[in-house]
C-alpha atoms as a PDB file:
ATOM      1  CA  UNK A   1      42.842 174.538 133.085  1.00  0.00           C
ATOM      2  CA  UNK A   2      43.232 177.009 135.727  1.00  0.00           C
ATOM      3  CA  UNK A   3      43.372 180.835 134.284  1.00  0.00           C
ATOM      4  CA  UNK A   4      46.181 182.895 132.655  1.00  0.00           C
ATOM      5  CA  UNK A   5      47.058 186.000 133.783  1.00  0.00           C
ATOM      6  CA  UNK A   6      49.787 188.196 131.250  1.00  0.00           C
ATOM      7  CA  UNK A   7      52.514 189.731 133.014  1.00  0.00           C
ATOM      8  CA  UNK A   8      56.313 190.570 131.596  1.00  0.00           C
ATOM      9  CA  UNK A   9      56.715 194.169 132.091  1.00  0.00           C
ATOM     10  CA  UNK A  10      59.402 195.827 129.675  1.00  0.00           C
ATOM     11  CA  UNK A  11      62.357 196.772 131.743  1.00  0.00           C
ATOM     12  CA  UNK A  12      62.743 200.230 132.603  1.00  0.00           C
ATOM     13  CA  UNK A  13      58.873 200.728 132.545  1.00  0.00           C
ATOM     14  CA  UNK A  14      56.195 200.816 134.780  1.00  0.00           C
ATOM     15  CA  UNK A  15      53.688 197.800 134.989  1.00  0.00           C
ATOM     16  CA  UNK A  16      51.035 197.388 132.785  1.00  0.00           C
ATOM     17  CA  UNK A  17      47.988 198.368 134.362  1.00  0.00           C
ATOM     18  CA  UNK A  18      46.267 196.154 132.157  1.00  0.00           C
ATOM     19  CA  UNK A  19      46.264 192.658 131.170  1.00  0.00           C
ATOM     20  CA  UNK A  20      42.985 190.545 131.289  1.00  0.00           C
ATOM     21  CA  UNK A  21      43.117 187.151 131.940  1.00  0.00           C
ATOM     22  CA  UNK A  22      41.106 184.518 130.639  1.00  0.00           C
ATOM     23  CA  UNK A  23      38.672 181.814 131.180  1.00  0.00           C
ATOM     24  CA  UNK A  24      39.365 178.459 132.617  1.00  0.00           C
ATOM     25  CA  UNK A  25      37.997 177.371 129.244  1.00  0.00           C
ATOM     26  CA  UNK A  26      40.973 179.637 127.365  1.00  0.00           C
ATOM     27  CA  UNK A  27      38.388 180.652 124.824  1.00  0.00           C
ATOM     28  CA  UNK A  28      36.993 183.643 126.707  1.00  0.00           C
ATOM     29  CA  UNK A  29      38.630 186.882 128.457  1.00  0.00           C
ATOM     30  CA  UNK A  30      37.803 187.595 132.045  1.00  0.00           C
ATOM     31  CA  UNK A  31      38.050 191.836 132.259  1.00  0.00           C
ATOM     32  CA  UNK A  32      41.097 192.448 134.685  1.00  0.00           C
ATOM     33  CA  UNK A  33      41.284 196.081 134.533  1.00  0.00           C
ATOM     34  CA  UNK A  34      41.906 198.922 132.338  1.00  0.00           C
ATOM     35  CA  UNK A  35      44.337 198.218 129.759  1.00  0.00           C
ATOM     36  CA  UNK A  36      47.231 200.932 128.217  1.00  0.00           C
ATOM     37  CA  UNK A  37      50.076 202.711 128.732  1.00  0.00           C
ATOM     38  CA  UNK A  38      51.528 203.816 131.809  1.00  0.00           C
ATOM     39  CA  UNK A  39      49.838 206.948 133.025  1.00  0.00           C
ATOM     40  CA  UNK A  40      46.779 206.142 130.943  1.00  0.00           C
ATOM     41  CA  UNK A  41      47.792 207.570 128.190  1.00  0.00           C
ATOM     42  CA  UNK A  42      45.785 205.654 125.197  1.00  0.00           C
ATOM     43  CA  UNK A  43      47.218 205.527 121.364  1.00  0.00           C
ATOM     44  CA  UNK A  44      45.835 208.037 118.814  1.00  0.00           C
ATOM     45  CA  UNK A  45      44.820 205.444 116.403  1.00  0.00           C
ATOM     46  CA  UNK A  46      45.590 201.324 116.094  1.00  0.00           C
ATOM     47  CA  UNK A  47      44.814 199.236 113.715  1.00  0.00           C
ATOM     48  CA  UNK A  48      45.274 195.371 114.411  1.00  0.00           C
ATOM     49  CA  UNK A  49      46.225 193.367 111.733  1.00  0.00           C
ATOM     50  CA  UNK A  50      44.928 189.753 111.849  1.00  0.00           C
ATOM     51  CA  UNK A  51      46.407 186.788 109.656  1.00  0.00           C
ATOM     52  CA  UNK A  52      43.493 183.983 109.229  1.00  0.00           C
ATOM     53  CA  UNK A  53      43.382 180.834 107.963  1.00  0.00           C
ATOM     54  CA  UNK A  54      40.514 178.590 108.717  1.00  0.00           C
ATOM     55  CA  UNK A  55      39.869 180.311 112.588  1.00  0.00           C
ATOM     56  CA  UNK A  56      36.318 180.590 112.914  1.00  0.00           C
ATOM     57  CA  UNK A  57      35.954 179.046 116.048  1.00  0.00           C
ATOM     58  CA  UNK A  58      38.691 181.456 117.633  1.00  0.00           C
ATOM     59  CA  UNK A  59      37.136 184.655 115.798  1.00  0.00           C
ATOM     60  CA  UNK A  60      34.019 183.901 117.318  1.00  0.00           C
ATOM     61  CA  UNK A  61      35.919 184.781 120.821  1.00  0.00           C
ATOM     62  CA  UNK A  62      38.647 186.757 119.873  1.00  0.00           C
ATOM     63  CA  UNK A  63      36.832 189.427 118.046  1.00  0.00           C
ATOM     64  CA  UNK A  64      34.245 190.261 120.871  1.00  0.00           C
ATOM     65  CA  UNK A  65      37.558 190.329 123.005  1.00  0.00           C
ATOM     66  CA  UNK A  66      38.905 192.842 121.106  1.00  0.00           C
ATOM     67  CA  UNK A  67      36.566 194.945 120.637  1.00  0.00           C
ATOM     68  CA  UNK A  68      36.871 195.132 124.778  1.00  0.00           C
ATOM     69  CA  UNK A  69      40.562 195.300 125.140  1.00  0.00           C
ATOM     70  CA  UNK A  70      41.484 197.584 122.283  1.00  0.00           C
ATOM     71  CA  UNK A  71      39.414 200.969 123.325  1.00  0.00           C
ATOM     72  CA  UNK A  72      41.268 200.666 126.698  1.00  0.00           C
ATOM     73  CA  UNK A  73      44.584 200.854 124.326  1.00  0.00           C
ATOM     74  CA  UNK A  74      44.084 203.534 121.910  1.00  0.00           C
ATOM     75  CA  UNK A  75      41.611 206.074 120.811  1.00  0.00           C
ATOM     76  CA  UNK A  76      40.484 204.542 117.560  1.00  0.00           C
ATOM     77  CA  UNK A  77      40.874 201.417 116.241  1.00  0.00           C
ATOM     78  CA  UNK A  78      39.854 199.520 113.453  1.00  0.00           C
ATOM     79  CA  UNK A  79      40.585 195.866 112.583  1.00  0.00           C
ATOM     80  CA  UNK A  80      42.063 193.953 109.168  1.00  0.00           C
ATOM     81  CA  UNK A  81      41.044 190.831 108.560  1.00  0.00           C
ATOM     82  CA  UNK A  82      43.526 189.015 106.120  1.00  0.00           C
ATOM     83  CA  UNK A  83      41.331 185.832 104.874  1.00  0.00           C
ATOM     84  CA  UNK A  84      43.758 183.733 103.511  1.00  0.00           C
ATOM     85  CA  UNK A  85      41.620 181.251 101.153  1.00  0.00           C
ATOM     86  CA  UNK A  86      39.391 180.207 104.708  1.00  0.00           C
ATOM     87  CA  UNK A  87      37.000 177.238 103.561  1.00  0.00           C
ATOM     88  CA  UNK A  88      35.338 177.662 106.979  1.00  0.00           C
ATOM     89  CA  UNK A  89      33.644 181.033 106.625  1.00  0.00           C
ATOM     90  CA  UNK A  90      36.052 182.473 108.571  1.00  0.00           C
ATOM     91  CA  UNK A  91      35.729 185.906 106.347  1.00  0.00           C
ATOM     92  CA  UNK A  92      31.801 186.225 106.480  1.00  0.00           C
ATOM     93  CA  UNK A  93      32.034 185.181 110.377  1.00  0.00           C
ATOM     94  CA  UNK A  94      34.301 188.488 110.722  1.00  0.00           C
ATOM     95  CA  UNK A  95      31.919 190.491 109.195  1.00  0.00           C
ATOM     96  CA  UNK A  96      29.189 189.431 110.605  1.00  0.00           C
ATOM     97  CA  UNK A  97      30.452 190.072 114.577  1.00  0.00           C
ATOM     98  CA  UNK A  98      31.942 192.880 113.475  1.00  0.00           C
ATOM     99  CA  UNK A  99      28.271 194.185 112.336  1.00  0.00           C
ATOM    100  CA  UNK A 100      26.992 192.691 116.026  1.00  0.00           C
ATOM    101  CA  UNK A 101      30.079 194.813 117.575  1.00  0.00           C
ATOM    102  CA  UNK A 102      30.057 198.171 115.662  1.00  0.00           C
ATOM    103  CA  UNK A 103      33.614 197.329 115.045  1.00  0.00           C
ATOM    104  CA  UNK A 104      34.965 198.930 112.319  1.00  0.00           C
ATOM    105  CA  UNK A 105      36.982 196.157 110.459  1.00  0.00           C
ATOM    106  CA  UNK A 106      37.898 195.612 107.155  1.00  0.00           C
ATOM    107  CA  UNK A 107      37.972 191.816 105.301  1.00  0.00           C
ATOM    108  CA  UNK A 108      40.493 191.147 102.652  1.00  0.00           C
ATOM    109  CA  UNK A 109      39.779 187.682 101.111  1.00  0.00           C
ATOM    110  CA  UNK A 110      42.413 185.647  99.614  1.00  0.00           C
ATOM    111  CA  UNK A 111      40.033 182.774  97.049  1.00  0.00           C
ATOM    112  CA  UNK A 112      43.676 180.834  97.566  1.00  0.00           C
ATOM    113  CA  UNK A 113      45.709 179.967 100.116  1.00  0.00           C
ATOM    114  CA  UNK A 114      48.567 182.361  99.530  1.00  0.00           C
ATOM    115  CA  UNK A 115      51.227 182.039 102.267  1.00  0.00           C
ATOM    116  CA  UNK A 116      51.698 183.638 105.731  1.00  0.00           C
ATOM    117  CA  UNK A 117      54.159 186.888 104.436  1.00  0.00           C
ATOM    118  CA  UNK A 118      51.840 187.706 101.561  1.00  0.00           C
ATOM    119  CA  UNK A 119      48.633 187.448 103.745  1.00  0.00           C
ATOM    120  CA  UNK A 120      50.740 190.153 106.713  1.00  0.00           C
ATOM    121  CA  UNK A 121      52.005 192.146 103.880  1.00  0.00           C
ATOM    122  CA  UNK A 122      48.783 192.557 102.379  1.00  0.00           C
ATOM    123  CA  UNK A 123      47.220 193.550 106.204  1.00  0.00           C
ATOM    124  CA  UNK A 124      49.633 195.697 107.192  1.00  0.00           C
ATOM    125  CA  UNK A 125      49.414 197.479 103.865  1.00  0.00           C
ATOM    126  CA  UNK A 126      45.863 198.177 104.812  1.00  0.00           C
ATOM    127  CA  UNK A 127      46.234 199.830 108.097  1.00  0.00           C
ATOM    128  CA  UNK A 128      44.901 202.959 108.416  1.00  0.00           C
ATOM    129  CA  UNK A 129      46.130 204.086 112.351  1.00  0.00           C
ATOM    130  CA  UNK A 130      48.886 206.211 113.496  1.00  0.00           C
ATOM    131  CA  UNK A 131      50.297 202.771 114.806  1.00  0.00           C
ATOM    132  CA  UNK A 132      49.827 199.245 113.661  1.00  0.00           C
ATOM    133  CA  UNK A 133      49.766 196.013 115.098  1.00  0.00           C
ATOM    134  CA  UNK A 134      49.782 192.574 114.223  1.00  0.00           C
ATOM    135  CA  UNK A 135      49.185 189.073 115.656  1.00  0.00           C
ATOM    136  CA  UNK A 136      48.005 185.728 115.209  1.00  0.00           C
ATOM    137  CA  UNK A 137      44.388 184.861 115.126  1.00  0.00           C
ATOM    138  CA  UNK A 138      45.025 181.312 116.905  1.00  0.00           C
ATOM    139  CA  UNK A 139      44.832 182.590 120.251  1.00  0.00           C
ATOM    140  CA  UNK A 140      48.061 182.016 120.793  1.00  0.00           C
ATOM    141  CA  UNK A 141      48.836 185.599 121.965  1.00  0.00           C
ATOM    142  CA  UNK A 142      46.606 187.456 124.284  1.00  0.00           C
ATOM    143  CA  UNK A 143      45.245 191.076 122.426  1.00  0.00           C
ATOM    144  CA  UNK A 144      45.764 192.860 125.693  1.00  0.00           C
ATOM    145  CA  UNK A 145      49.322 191.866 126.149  1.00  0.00           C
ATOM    146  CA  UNK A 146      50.188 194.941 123.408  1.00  0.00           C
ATOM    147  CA  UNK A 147      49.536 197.146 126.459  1.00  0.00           C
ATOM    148  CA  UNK A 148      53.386 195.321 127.495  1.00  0.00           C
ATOM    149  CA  UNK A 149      54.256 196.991 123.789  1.00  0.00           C
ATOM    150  CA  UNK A 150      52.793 200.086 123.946  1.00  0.00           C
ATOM    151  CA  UNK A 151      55.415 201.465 126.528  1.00  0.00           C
ATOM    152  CA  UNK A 152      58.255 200.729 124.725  1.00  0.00           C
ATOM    153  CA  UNK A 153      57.042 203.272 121.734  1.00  0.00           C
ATOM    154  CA  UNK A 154      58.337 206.150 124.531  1.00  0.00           C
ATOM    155  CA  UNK A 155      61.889 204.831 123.055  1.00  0.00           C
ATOM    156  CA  UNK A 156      61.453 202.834 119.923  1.00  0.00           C
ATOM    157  CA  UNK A 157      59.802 203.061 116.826  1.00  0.00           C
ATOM    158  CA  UNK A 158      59.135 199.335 116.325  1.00  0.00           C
ATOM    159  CA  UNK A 159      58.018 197.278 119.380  1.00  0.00           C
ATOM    160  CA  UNK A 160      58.263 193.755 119.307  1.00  0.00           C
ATOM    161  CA  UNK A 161      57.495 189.997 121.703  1.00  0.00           C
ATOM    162  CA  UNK A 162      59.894 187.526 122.581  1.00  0.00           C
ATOM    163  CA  UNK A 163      58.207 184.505 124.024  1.00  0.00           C
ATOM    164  CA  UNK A 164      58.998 183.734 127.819  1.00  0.00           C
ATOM    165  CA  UNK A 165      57.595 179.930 127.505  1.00  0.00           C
ATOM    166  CA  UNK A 166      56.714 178.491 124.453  1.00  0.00           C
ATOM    167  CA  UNK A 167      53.315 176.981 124.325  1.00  0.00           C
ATOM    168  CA  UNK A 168      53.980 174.703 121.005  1.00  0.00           C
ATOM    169  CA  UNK A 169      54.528 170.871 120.024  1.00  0.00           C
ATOM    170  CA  UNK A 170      58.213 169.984 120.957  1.00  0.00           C
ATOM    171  CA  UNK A 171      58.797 169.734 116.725  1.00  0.00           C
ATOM    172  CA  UNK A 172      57.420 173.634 116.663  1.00  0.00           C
ATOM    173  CA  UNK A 173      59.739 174.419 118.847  1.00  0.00           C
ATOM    174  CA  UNK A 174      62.720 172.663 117.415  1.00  0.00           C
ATOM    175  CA  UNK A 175      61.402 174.282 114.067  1.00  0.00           C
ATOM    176  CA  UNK A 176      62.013 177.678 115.641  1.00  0.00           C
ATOM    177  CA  UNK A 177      64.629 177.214 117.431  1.00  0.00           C
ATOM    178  CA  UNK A 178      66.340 176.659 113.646  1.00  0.00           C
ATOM    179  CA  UNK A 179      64.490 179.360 111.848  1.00  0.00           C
ATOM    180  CA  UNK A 180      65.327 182.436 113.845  1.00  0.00           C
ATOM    181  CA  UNK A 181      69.307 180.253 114.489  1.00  0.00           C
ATOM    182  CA  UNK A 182      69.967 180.771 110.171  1.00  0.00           C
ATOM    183  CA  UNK A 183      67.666 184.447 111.034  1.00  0.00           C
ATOM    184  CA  UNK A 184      70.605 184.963 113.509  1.00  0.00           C
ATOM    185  CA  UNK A 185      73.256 183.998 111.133  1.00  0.00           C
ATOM    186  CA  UNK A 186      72.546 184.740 107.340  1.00  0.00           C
ATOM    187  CA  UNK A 187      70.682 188.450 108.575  1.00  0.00           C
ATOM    188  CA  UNK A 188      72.749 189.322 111.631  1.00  0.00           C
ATOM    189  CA  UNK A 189      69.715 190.168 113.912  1.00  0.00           C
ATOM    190  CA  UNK A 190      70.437 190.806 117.401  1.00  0.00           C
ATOM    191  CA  UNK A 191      66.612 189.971 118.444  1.00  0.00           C
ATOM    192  CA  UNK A 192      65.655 186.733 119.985  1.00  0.00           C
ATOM    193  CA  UNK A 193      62.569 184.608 118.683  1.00  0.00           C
ATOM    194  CA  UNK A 194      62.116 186.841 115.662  1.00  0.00           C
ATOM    195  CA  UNK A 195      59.397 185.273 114.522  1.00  0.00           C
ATOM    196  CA  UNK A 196      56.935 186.211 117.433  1.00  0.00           C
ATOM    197  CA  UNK A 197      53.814 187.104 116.161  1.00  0.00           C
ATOM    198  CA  UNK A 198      53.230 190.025 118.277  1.00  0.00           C
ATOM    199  CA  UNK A 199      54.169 193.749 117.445  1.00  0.00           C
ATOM    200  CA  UNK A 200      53.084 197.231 117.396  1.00  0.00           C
ATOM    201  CA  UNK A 201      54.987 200.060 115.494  1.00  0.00           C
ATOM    202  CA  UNK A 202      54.816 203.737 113.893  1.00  0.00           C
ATOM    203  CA  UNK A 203      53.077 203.421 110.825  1.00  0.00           C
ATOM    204  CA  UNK A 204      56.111 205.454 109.294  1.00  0.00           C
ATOM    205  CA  UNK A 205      57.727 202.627 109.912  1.00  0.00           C
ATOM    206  CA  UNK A 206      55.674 200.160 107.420  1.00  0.00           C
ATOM    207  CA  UNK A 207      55.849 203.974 104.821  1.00  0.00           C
ATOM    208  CA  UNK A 208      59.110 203.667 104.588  1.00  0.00           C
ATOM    209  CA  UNK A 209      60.059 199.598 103.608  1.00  0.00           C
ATOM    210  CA  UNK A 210      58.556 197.574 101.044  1.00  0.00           C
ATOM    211  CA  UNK A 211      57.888 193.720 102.752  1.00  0.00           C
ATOM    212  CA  UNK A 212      58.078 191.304  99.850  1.00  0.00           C
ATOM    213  CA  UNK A 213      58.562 188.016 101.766  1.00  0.00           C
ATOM    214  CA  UNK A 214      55.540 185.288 100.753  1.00  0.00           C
ATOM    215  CA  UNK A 215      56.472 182.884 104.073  1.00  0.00           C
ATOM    216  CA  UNK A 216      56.897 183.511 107.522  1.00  0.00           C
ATOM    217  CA  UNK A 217      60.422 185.311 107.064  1.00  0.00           C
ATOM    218  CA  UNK A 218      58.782 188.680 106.708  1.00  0.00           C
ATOM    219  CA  UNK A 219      59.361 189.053 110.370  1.00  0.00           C
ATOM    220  CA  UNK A 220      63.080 188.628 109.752  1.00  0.00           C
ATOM    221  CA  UNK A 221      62.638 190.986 106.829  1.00  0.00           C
ATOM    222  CA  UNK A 222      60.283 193.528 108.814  1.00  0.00           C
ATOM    223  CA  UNK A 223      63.355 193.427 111.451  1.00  0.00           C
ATOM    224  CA  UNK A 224      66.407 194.177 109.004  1.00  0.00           C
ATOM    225  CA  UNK A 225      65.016 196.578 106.713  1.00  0.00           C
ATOM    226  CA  UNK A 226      63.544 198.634 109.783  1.00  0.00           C
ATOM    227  CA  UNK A 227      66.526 198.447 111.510  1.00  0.00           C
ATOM    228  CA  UNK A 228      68.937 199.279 108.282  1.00  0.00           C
ATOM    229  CA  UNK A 229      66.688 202.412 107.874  1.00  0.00           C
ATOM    230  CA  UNK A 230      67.378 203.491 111.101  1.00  0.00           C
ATOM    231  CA  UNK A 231      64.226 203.245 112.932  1.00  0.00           C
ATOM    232  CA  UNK A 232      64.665 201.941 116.927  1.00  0.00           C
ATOM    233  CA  UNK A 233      63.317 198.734 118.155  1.00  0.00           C
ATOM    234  CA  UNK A 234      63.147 197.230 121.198  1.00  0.00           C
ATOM    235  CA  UNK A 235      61.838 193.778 122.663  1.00  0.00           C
ATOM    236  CA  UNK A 236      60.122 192.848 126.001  1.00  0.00           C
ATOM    237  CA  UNK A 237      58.741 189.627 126.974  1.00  0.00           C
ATOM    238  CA  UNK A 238      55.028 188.339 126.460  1.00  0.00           C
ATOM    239  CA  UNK A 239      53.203 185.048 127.410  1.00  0.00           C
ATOM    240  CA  UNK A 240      52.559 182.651 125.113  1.00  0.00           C
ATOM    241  CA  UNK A 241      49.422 180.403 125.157  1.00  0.00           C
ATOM    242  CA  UNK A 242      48.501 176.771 123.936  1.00  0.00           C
ATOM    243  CA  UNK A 243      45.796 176.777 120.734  1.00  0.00           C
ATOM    244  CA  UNK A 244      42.478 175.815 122.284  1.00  0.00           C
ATOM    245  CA  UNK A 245      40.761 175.678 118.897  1.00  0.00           C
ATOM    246  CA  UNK A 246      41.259 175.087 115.502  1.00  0.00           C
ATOM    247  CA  UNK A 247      44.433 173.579 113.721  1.00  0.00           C
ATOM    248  CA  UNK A 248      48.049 175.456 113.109  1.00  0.00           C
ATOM    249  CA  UNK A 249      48.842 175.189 109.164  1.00  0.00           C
ATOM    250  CA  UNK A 250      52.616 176.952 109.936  1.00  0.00           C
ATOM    251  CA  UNK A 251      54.731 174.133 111.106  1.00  0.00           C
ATOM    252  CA  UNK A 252      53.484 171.638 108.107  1.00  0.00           C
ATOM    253  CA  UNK A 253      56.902 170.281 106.313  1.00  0.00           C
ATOM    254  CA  UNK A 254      55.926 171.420 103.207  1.00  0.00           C
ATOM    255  CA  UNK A 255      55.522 175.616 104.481  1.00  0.00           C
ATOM    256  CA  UNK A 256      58.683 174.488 106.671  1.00  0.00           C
ATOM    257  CA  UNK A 257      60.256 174.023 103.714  1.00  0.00           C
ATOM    258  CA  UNK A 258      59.359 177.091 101.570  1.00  0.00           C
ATOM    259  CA  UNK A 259      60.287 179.207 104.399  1.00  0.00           C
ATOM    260  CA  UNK A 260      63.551 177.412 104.839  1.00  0.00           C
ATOM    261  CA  UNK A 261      64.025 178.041 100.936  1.00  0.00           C
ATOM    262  CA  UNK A 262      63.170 181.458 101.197  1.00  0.00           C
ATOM    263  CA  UNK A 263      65.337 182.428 104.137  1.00  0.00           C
ATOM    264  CA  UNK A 264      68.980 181.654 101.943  1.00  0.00           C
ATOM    265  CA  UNK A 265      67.310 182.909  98.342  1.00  0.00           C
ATOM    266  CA  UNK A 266      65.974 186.434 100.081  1.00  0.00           C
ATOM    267  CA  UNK A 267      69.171 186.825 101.802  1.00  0.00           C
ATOM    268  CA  UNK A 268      70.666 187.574  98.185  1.00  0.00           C
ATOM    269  CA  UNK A 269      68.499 190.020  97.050  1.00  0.00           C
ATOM    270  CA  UNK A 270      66.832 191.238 100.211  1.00  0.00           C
ATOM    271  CA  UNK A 271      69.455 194.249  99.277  1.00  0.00           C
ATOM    272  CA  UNK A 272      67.881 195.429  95.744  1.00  0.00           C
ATOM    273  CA  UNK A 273      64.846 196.400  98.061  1.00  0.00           C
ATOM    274  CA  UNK A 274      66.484 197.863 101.339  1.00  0.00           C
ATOM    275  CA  UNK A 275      64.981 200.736 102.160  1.00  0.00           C
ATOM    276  CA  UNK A 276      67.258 204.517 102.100  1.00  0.00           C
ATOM    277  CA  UNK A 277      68.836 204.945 105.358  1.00  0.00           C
ATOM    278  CA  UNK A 278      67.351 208.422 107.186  1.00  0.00           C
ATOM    279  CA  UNK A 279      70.104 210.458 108.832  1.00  0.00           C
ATOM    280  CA  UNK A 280      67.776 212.016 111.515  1.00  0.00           C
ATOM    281  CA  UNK A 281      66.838 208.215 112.680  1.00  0.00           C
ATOM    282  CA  UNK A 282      69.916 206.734 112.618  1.00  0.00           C
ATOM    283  CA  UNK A 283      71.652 209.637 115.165  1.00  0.00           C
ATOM    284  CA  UNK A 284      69.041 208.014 117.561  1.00  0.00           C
ATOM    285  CA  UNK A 285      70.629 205.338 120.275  1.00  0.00           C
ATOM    286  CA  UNK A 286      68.212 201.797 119.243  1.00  0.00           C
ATOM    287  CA  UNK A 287      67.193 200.926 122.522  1.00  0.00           C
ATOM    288  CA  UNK A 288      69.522 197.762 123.971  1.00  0.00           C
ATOM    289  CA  UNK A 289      67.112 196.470 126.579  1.00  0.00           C
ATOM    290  CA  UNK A 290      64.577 193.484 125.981  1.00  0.00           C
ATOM    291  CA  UNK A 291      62.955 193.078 128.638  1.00  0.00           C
END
């Protein structure tokens, strides 16, 4: 497999000087540069939020990979690990490189298998940083590719992926492609492939709404209660990569189902918990551009 390079600059912004590319192998980043925001200005403080569910073998990449990107994206970071009920040491693994690393990262174990929304929730909860970010530990997205993010947060409050090729079994795709379709519909979102697992915001943002979705729908939910309170959001493409390792637990029927379920029963009650609108943020023009 030859090597990926990101690319997918936001409109309106300059290139990302940054995006590493990785090994023929995919399980490996090759350094291509500095990473950040245009200018070179760096982030006061990130924390990453990572999801895992049985990802050992990625972690044991990823992590070191992080711990090179993420310096060249913000002044301080730390990393949460969400273990949710991992029967392959995934949790201990963390810890473990993150000792080798000097990382400062953070487990929170799960002894069940608790569902995709709780196991976010429960991360992003956690953070720490003056902005917080959150993606997939399958690979899937490239850590560096929040440097395509970052520049949007000149404009927005919430920055958020939309896929440019999906990298997916042709029934993960379909599964999508209905998801964010009802999304569209029953929420009235006007954000394309909502459920990307790849965004950076304020941390005000995550202080001011309470996320109570168990399944994948709390990025539908992360999108309308943001966006009733007022904060700004904008979208800009990102690459999207095939898993290399492990096995994707999302697109079984069964947590196809829940979510499904969950989508039309939150919809009538996702109002008792909407979060109070803020006058100062909604005078501000929400960025129209995606990328």
């Amino acid at each position: 497999m030859p090597s990926r390079e990101a690319s997918g600059t936001p409109e309106g912004s300059e290139p990302a000087s940054a995006i590493s590319t990785r090994s023929a192998a995919g399980r490996g980043p090759v350094p291509a540069g500095p990473a950040g925001r245009p200018g070179g200005a760096l982030l006061s403080g990130l924390t990453l939020v990572l999801p895992v569910h049985n990802e050992a073998e990625n972690l044991s990449w990823l992590l070191p990979h992080a711990a090179e990107v993420l310096p060249r994206l913000a002044e301080h970071f730390d990393l949460v690990i969400v273990d949710d009920g991992s029967t392959d040491g995934s949790g201990a693994l963390a810890t473990s490189l993150a000792g080798e690393l000097g990382m400062d990262l953070r487990v929170i174990r799960h002894e069940q298998k608790s569902g995709y929304g709780i196991t976010v929730g429960d991360g992003l909860r956690a953070a720490r940083g003056d902005f917080v970010a959150f993606t997939d530990a399958d690979g899937q997205f490239e850590i560096a590719d929040l440097a395509l993010l970052a520049p949007l947060l000149d404009r927005a409050d919430l920055a958020a992926g939309w896929r440019q090729e999906r990298q997916d079994a042709r029934a993960r795709e379909v599964v999508s492609w209905v998801f964010n379709t009802l999304v569209a519909v029953l929420y009235r979102l006007p954000y394309r492939d909502v459920d990307c697992a790849l965004k950076l915001m304020r941390r005000e943002v995550l202080e001011s709404l309470t996320l109570e979705a168990r399944s994948a729908l709390i990025n539908a939910e992360l999108y309308y209660k943001a966006r009733h309170a007022g904060w700004r959001i904008a979208q800009v493409a990102v690459p999207h990569h095939p898993r290399v390792a492990g096995r994707r637990s999302g697109a079984r029927p069964r947590a196809i189902a829940r979510a499904i379920k969950e989508l039309f029963l939150f919809r009538l009650r996702i109002r008792r918990s909407l979060p109070a609108r803020n006058a100062a943020r909604t005078q501000r023009r929400e960025p129209t551009g995606k990328g």
